[in-house]
Protein backbone atom coordinates (compact mmCIF):
# COMPACT_ATOMS: atom_id res chain seq x y z
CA UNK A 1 26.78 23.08 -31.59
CA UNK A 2 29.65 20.12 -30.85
CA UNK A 3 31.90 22.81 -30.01
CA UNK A 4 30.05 24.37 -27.18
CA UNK A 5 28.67 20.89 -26.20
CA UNK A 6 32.55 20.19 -25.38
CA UNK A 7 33.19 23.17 -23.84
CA UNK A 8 30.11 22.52 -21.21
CA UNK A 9 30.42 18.54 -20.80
CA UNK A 10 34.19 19.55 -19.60
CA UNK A 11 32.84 22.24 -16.75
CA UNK A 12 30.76 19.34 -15.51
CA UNK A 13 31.63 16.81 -12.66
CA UNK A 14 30.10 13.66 -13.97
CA UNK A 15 32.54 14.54 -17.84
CA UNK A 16 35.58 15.79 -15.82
CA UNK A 17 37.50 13.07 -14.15
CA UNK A 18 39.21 15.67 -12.05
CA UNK A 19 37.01 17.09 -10.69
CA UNK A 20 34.73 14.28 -10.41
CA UNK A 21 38.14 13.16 -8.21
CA UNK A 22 37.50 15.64 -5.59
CA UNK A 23 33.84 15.44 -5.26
CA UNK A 24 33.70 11.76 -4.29
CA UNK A 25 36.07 12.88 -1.79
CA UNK A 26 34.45 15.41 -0.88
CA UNK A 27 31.02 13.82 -0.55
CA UNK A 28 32.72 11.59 1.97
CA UNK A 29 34.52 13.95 3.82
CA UNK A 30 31.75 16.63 4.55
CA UNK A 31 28.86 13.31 5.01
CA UNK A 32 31.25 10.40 6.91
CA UNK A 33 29.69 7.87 4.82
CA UNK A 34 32.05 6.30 2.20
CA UNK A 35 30.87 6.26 -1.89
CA UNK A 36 29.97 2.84 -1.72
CA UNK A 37 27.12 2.98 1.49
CA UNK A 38 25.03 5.62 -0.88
CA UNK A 39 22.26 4.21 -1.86
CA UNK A 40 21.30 4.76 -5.84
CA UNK A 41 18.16 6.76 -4.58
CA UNK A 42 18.40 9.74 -1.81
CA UNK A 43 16.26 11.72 0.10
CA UNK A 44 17.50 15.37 1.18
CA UNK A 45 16.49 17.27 3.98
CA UNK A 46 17.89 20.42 6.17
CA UNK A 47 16.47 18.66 9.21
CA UNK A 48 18.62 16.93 12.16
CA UNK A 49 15.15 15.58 13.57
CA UNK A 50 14.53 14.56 10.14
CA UNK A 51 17.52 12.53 10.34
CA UNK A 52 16.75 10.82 13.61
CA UNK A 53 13.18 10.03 12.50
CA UNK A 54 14.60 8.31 9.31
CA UNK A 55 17.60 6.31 10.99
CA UNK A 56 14.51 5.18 13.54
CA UNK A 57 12.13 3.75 10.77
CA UNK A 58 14.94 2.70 8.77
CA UNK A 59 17.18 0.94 12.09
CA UNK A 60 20.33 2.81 10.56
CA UNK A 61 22.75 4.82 12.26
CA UNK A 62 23.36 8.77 11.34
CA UNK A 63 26.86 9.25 10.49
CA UNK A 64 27.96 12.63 10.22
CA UNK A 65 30.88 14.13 8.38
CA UNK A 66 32.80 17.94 8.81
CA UNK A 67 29.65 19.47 7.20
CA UNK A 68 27.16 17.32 6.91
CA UNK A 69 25.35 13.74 8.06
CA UNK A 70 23.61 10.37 6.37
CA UNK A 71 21.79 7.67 6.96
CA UNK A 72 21.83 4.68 4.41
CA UNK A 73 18.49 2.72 4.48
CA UNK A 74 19.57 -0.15 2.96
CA UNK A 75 16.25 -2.22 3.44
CA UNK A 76 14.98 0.32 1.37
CA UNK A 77 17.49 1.37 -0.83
CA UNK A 78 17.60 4.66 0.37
CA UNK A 79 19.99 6.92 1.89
CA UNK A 80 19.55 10.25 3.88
CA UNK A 81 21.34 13.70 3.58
CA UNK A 82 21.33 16.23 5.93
CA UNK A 83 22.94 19.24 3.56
CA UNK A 84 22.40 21.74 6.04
CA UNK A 85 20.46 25.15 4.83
CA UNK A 86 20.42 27.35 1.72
CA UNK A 87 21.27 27.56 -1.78
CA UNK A 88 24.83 27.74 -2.05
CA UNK A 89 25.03 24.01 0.03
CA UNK A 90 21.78 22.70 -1.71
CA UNK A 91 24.03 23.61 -5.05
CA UNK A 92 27.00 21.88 -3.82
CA UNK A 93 25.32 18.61 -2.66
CA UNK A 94 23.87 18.35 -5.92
CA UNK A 95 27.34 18.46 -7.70
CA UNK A 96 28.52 15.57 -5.19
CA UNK A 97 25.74 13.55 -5.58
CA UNK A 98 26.51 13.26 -9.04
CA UNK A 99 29.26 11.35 -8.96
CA UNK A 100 27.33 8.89 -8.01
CA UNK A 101 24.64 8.75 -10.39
CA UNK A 102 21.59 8.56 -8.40
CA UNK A 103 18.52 7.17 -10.33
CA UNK A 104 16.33 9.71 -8.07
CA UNK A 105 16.80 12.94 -5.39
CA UNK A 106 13.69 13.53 -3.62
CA UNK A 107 14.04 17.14 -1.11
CA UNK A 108 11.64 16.85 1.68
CA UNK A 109 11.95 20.49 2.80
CA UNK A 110 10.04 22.84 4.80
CA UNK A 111 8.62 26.31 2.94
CA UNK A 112 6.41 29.39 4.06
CA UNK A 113 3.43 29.67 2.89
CA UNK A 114 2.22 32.80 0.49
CA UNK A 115 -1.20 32.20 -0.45
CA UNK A 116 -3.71 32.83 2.21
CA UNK A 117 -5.64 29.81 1.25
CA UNK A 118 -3.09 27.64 2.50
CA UNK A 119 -2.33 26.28 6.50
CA UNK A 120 0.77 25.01 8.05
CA UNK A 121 1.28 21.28 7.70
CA UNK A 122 0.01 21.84 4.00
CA UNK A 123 1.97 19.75 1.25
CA UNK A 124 2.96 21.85 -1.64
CA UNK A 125 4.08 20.00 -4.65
CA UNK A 126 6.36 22.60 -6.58
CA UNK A 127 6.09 22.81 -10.59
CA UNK A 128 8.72 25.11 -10.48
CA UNK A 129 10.99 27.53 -8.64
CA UNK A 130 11.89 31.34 -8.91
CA UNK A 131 15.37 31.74 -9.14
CA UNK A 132 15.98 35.04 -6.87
CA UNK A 133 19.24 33.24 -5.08
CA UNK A 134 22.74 33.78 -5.94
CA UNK A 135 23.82 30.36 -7.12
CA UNK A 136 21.97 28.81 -10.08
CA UNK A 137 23.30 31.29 -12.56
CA UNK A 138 26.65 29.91 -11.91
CA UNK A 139 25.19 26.82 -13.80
CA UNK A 140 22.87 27.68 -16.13
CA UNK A 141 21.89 31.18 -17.72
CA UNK A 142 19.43 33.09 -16.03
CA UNK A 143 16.30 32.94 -18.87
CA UNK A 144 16.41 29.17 -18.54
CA UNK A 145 13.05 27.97 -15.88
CA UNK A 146 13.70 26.43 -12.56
CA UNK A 147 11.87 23.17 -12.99
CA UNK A 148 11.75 19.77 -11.16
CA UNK A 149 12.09 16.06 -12.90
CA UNK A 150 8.23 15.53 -13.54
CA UNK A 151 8.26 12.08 -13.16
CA UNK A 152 9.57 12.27 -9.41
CA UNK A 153 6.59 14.56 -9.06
CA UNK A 154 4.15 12.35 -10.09
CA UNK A 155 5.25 9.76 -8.08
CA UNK A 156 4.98 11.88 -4.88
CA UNK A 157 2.02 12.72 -6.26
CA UNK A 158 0.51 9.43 -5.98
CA UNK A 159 1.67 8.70 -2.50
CA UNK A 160 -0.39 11.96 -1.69
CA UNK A 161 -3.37 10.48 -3.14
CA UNK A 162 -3.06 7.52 -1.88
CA UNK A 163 -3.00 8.14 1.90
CA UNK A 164 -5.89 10.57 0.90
CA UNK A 165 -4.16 13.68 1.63
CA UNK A 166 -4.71 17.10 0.10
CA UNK A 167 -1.83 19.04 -1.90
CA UNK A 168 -0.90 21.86 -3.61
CA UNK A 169 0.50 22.81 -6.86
CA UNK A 170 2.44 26.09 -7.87
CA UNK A 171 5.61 28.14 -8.55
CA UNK A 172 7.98 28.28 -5.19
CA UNK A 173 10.22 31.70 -5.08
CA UNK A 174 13.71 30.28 -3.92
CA UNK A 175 15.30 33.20 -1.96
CA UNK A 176 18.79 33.62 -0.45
CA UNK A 177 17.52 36.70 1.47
CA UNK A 178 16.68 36.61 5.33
CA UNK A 179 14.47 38.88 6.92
CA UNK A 180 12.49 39.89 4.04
CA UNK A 181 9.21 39.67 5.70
CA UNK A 182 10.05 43.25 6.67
CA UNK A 183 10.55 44.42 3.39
CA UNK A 184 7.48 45.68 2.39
CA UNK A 185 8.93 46.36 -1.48
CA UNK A 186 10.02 42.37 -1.68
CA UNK A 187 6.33 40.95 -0.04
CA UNK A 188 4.56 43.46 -3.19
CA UNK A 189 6.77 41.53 -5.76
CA UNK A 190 5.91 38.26 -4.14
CA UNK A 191 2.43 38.97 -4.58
CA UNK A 192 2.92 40.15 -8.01
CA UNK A 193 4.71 36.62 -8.83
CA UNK A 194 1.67 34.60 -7.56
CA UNK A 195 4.49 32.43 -5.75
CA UNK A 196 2.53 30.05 -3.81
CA UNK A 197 5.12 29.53 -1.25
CA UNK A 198 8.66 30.68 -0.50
CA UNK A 199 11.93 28.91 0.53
CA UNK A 200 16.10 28.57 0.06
CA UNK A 201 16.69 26.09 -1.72
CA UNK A 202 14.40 24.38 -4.69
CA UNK A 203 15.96 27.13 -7.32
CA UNK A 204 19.21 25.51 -6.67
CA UNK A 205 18.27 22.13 -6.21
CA UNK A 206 16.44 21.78 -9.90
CA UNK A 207 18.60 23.61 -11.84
CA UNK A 208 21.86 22.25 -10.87
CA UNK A 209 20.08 19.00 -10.28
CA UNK A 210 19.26 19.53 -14.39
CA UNK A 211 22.83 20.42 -15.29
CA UNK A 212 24.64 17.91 -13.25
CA UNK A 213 22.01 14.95 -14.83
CA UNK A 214 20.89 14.06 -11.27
CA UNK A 215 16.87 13.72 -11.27
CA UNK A 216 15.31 15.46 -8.50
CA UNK A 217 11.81 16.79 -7.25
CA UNK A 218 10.97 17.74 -3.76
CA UNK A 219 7.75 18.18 -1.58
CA UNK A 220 7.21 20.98 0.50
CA UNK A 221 5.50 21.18 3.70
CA UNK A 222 4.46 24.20 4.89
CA UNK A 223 5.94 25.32 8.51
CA UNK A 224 4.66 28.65 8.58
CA UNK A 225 2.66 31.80 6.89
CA UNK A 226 5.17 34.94 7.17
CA UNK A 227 2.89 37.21 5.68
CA UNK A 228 0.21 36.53 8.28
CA UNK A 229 0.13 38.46 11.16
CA UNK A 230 2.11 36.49 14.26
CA UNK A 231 2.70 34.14 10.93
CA UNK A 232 6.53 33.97 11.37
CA UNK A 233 7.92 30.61 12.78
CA UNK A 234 9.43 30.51 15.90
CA UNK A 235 11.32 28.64 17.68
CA UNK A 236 7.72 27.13 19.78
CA UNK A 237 5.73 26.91 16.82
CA UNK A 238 8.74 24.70 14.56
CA UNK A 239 9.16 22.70 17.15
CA UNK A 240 5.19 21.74 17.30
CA UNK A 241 5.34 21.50 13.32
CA UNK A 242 8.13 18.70 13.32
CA UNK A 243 6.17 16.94 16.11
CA UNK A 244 2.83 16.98 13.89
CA UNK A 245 4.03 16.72 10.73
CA UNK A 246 7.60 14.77 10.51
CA UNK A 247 6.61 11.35 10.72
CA UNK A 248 4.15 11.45 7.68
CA UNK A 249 6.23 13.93 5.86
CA UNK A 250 9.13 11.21 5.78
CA UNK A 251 6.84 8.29 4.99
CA UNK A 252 5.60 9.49 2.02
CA UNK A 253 9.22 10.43 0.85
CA UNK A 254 10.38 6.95 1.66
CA UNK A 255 6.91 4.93 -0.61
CA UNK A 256 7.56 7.43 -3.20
CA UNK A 257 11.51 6.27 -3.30
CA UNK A 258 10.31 2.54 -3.03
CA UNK A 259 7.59 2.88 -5.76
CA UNK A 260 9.67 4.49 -8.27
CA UNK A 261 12.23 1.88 -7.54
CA UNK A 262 9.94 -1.21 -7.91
CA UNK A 263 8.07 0.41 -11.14
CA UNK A 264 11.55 0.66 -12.38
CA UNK A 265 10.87 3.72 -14.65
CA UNK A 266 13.33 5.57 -16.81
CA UNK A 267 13.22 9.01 -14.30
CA UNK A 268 16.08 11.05 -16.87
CA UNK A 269 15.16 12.12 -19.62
CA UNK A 270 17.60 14.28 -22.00
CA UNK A 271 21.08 14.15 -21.93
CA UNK A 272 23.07 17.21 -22.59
């Protein structure tokens, strides 16, 4: 077991001083923030309006990099990502992050919604995420579960409860493909799943999140039902869903950040 314990720790950023090198430079290059503005807890989004609506309750400016953007709420101890969209950069951010050793990632991302039960503007608390995307098995072999740090979860979970809002629970299917909602093969395996919701990124987020030792959960909210009929979002109906639903989707990322900070909980748990 030591043996291939060494041979893992050394592909990893946080055990690998070269590498480790190159990612703090990286995260600076591709964000325009410098290591020592991040904040030791961080919310991630794929949002530019998500950005502005954080740098406005937080009275920070959004600095952007050759990739990517931040905010650093330093009232609140938390900074901002903008990582852009999809696996591979929802991987990579992961990876950068960890050189920094966050005490907790919280994704406050946008899904589609599967079961019929469900409406848009709908929070979806993932318990874990299908790992149909191209990345994760770079990481972490393929029989090994998708899952996010529980105790993030229950924290968001909380907040939810707290402001007396409704939420669901379930297994997200994290796809790199576009345009599947005319596949008619891939919707009859979703169904067969029982995925609750779809999206790009949560796959890739947890697992790398679990390899890299960076403790992350996300909440979804639901922008749109693709399987519906006229379900698909558009380019009218996202921009009603970040007027309706940004604000509060935000807030509760922010309390959860500040209550796990002022409960001052161990969040990690094993250490490979």
């Amino acid at each position: 077991m030591a043996k291939y314990k060494r041979i893992l720790q050394k592909k990893l950023i946080y055990n690998n001083p070269d590498k480790q090198k190159i990612a703090r430079d990286m995260l600076e290059r591709y964000t325009g923030g410098t290591i020592e503005e991040f904040n030791k807890y961080i919310i991630l989004t794929n949002f530019n309006k998500y950005m502005h609506a954080f740098a406005d309750q937080c009275n920070s400016p959004i600095q952007s990099g050759s990739v990517m953007s931040v905010v650093h709420g330093d009232k609140v101890n938390v900074s901002m990502v903008d990582f852009k969209i999809g696996a591979p950069t929802a991987a990579l951010i992961i990876e950068l992050l960890s050189c920094i050793d966050p005490q907790a990632v919280l994704f406050l991302g946008m899904c589609g919604g599967l079961h019929p039960s469900l409406q848009v503007g709908d929070f979806i608390l993932p318990m874990a995420a299908i790992r149909d995307e191209g990345v994760s098995e770079h990481f972490i072999p393929p029989q090994v579960p998708s899952l996010p740090t529980f105790k993030i979860q229950k924290f968001v979970s909380q907040m939810l409860v707290d402001d007396g809002l409704d939420y669901r629970t379930g297994v997200v299917h994290t796809t790199d493909y576009r345009f599947w909602e005319f596949d008619e093969e891939f919707k009859q395996e979703l169904y067969q799943e029982r995925a609750i919701a779809i999206d790009m990124e949560c796959a890739a987020l947890f697992s790398v999140g679990f390899v890299s030792k960076v403790p992350i959960g996300a909440l979804l909210l639901v922008s749109d039902m693709p399987l519906e009929e006229g379900g698909i979002k558009t380019k009218e109906s996202s921009r009603k869903v970040f007027s309706e639903f940004t604000e509060r989707h935000i807030k509760i990322g922010i309390r959860s950040m500040i209550e796990i900070q002022e409960k001052g909980e161990h969040i990690r748990h094993y250490r490979w």
